[in-house]
C-alpha atoms as a PDB file:
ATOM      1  CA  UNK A   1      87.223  52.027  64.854  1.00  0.00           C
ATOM      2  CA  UNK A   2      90.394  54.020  63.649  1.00  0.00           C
ATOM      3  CA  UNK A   3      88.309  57.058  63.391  1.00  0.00           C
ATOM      4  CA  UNK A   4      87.222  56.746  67.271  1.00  0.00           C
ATOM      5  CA  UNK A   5      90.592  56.102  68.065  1.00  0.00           C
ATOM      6  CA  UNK A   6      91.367  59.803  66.353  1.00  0.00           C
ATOM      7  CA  UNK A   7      88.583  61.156  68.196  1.00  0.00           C
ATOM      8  CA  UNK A   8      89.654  60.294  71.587  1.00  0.00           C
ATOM      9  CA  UNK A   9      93.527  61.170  71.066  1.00  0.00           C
ATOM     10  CA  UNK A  10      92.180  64.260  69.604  1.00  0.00           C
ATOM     11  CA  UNK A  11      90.160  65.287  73.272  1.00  0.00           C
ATOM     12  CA  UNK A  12      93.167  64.050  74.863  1.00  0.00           C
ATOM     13  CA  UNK A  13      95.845  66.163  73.243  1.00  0.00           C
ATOM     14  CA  UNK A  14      93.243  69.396  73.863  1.00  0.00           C
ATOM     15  CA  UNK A  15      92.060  68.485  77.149  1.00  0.00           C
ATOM     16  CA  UNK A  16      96.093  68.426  78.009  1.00  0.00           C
ATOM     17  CA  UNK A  17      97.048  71.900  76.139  1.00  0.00           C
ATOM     18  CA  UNK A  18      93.824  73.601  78.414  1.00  0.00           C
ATOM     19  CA  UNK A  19      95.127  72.240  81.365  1.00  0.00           C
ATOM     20  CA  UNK A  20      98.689  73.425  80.688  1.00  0.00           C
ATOM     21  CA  UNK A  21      97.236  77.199  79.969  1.00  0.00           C
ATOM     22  CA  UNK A  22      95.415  78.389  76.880  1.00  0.00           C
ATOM     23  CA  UNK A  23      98.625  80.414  75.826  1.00  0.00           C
ATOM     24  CA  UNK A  24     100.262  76.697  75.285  1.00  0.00           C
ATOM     25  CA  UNK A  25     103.885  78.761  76.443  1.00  0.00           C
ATOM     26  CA  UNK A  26     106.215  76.715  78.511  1.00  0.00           C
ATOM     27  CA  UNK A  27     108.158  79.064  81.205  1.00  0.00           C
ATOM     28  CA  UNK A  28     111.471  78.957  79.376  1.00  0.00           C
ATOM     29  CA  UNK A  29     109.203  80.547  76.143  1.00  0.00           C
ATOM     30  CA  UNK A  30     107.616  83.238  78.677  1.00  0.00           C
ATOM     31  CA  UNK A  31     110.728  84.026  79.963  1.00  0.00           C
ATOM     32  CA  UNK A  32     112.277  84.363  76.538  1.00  0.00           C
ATOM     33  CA  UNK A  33     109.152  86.776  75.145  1.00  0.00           C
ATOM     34  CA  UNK A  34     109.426  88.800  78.098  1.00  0.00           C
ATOM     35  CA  UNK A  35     113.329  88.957  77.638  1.00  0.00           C
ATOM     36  CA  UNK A  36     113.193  90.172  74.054  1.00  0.00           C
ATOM     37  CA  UNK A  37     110.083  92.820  74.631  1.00  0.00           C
ATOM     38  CA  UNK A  38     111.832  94.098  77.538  1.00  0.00           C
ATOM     39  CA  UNK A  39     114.758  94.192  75.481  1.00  0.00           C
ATOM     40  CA  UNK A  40     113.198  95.931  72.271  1.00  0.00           C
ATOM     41  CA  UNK A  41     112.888  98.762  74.400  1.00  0.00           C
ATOM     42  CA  UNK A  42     117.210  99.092  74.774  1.00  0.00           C
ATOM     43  CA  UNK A  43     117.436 103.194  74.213  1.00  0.00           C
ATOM     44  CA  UNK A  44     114.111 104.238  74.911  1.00  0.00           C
ATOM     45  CA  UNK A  45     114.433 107.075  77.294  1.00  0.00           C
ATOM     46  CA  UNK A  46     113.710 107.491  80.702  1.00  0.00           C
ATOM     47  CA  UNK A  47     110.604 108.965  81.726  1.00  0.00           C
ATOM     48  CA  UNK A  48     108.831 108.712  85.406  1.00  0.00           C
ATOM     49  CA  UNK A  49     105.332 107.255  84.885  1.00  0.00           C
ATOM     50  CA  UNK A  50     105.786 107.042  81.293  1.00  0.00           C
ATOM     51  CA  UNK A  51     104.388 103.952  79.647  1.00  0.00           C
ATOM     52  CA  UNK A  52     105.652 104.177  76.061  1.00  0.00           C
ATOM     53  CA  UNK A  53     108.297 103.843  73.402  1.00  0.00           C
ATOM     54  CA  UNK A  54     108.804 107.610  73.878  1.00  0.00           C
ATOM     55  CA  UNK A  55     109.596 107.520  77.759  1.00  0.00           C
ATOM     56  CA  UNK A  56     109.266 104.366  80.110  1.00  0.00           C
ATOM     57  CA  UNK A  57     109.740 103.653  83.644  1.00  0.00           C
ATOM     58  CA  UNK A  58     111.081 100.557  85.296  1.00  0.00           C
ATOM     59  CA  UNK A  59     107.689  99.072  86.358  1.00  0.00           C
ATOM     60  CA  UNK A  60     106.405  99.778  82.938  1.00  0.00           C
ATOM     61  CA  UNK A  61     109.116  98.370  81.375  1.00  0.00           C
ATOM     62  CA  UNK A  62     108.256  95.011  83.436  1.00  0.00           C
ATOM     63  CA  UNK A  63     104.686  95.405  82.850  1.00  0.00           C
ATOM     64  CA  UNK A  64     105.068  95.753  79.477  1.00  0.00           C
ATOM     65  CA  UNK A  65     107.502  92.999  78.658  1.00  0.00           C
ATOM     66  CA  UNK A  66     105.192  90.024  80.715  1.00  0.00           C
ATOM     67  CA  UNK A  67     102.266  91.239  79.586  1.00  0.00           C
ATOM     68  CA  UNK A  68     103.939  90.095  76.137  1.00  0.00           C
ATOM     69  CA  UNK A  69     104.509  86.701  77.480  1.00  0.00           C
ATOM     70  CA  UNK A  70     100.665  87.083  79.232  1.00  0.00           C
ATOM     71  CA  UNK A  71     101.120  87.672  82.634  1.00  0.00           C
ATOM     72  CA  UNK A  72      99.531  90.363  84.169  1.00  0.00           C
ATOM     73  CA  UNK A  73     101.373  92.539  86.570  1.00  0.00           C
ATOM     74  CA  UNK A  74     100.610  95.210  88.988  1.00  0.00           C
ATOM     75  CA  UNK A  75     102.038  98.654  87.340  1.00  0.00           C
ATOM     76  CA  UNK A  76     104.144  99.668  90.202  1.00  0.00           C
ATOM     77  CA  UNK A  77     107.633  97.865  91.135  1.00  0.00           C
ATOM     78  CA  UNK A  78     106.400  97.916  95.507  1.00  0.00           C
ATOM     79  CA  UNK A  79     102.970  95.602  93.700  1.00  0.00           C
ATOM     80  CA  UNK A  80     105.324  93.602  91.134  1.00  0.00           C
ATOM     81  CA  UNK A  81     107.394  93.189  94.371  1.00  0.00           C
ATOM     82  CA  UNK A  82     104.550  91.192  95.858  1.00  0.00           C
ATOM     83  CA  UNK A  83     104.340  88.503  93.464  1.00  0.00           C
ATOM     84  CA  UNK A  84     105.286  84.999  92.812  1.00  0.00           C
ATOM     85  CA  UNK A  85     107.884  83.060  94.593  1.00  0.00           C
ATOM     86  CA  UNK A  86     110.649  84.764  95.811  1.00  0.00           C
ATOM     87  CA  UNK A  87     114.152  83.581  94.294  1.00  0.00           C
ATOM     88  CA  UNK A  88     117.467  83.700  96.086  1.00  0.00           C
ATOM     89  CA  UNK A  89     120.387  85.569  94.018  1.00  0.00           C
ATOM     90  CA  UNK A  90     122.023  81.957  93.445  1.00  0.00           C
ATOM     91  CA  UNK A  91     118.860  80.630  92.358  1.00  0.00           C
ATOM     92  CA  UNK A  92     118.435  83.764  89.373  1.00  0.00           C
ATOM     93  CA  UNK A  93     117.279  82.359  86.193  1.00  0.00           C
ATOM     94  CA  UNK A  94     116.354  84.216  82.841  1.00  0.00           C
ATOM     95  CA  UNK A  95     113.108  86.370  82.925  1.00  0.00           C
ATOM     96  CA  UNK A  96     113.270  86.417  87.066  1.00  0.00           C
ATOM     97  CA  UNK A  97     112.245  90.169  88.562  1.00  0.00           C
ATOM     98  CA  UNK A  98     114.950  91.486  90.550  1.00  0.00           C
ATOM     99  CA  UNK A  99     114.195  94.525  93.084  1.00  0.00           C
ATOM    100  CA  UNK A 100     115.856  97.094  94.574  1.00  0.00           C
ATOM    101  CA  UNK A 101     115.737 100.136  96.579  1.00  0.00           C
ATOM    102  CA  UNK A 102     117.736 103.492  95.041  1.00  0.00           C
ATOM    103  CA  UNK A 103     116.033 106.314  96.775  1.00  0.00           C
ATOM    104  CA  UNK A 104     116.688 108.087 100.027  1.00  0.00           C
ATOM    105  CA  UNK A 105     114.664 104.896 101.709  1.00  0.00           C
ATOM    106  CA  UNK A 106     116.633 101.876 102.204  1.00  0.00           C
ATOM    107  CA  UNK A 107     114.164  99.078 102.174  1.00  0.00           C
ATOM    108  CA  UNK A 108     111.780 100.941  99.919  1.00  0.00           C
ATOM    109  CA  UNK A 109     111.643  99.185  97.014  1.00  0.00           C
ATOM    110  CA  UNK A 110     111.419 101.345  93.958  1.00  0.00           C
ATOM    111  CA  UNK A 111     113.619  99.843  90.793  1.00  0.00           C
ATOM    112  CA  UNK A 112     113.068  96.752  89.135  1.00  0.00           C
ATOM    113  CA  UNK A 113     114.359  95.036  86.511  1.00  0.00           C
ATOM    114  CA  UNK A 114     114.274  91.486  84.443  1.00  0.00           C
ATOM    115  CA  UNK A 115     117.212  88.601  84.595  1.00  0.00           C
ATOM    116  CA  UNK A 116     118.280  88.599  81.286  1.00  0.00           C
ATOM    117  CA  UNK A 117     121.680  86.781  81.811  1.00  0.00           C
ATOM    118  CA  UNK A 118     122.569  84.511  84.034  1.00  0.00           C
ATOM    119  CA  UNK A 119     125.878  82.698  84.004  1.00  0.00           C
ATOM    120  CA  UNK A 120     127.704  81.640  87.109  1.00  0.00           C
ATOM    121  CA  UNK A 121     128.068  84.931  88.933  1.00  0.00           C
ATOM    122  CA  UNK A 122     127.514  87.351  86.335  1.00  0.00           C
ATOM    123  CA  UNK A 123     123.799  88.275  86.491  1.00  0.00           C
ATOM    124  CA  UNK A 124     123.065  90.981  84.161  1.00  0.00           C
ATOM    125  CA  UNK A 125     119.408  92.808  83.772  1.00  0.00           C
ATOM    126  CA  UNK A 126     117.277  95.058  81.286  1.00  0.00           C
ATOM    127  CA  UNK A 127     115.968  97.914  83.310  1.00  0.00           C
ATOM    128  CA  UNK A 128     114.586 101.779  82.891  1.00  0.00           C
ATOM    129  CA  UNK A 129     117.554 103.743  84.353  1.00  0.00           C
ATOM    130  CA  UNK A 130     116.728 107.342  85.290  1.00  0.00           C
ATOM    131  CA  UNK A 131     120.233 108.499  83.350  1.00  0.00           C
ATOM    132  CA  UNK A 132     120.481 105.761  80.960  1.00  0.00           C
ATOM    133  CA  UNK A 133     116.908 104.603  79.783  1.00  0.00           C
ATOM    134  CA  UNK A 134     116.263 101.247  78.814  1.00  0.00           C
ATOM    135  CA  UNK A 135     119.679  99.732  79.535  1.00  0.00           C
ATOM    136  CA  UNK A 136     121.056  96.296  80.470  1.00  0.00           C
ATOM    137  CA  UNK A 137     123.481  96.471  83.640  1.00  0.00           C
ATOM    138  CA  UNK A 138     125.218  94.016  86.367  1.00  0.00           C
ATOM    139  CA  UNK A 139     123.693  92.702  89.320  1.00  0.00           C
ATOM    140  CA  UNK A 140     127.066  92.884  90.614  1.00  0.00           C
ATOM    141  CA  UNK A 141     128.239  96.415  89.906  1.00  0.00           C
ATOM    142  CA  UNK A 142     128.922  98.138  93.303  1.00  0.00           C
ATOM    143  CA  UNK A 143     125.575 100.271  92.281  1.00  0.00           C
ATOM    144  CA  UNK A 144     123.181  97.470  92.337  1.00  0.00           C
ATOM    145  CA  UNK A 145     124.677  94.852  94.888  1.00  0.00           C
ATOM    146  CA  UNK A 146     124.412  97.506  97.165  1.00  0.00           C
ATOM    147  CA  UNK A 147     120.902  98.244  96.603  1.00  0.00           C
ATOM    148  CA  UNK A 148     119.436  94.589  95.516  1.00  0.00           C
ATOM    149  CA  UNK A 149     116.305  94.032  98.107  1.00  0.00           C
ATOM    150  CA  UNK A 150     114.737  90.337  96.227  1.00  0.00           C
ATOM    151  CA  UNK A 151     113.706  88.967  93.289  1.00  0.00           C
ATOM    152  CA  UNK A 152     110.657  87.240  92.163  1.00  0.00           C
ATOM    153  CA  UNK A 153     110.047  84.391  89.549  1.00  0.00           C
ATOM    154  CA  UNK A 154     106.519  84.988  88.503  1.00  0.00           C
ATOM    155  CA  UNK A 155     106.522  82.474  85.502  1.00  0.00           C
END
């Protein structure tokens, strides 16, 4: 009897981790993976299209950082742009995608970035910056508050 018993709490406990997703990785965990790949990359220098340690771009930097914590992204930050639910600055948490447009096209979004702060107002984010590389800045430096477009919680 005891060894049924076992059995049945045994399917129970796996039928429940393959419903909550093979990985077994609660958001808060995701988030935190994605936080630390992205930030692992902090000095890696800047390098349009580039998709490695030796030069990254923003959207790489994203791609590379959830597809740690196994999401799959598009590889461009107008695609990433497109997914998940859409987050208002207020509502920022840790691992969120925040957008923005810096080029010559105002709506155009073309930067991204992941939450990797977020206390009260100060919101701060890892992102490839064309002078800086694999930074962490401030969602409210004059910069970026000028240029934020949305962000997206895709965990």
């Amino acid at each position: 009897m005891r060894t049924h018993f076992k059995y049945q709490l045994f399917v129970g406990v796996l039928i429940v981790f393959l419903l909550s997703g093979c990985s077994g990785m609660s958001r808060v965990k995701r988030a935190d993976v994605a936080v630390q790949t992205a930030k692992s990359y902090i000095g890696t220098p800047y390098k349009y299209g580039g998709t490695t340690r030796a030069g990254i771009d923003c959207s790489a930097l994203v791609y590379h950082s959830y597809k740690a914590a196994k999401i799959n992204l598009p590889r461009t930050s107008k695609e990433q742009s497109k997914e998940g639910e859409k987050i208002s600055k207020s509502n920022l948490k840790v691992g969120d995608i925040v957008f923005f447009a810096t080029g010559k096209k105002k709506r155009e979004i073309n930067h991204a970035g992941i939450v990797s702060s977020a206390k009260g107002g100060d919101i701060r984010f890892i992102h490839a910056s064309t002078s800086l590389g694999v930074t962490e800045s401030s969602l409210s430096s004059e910069y970026y508050k000028k240029r934020f477009r949305k962000a997206k919680r895709v965990l």
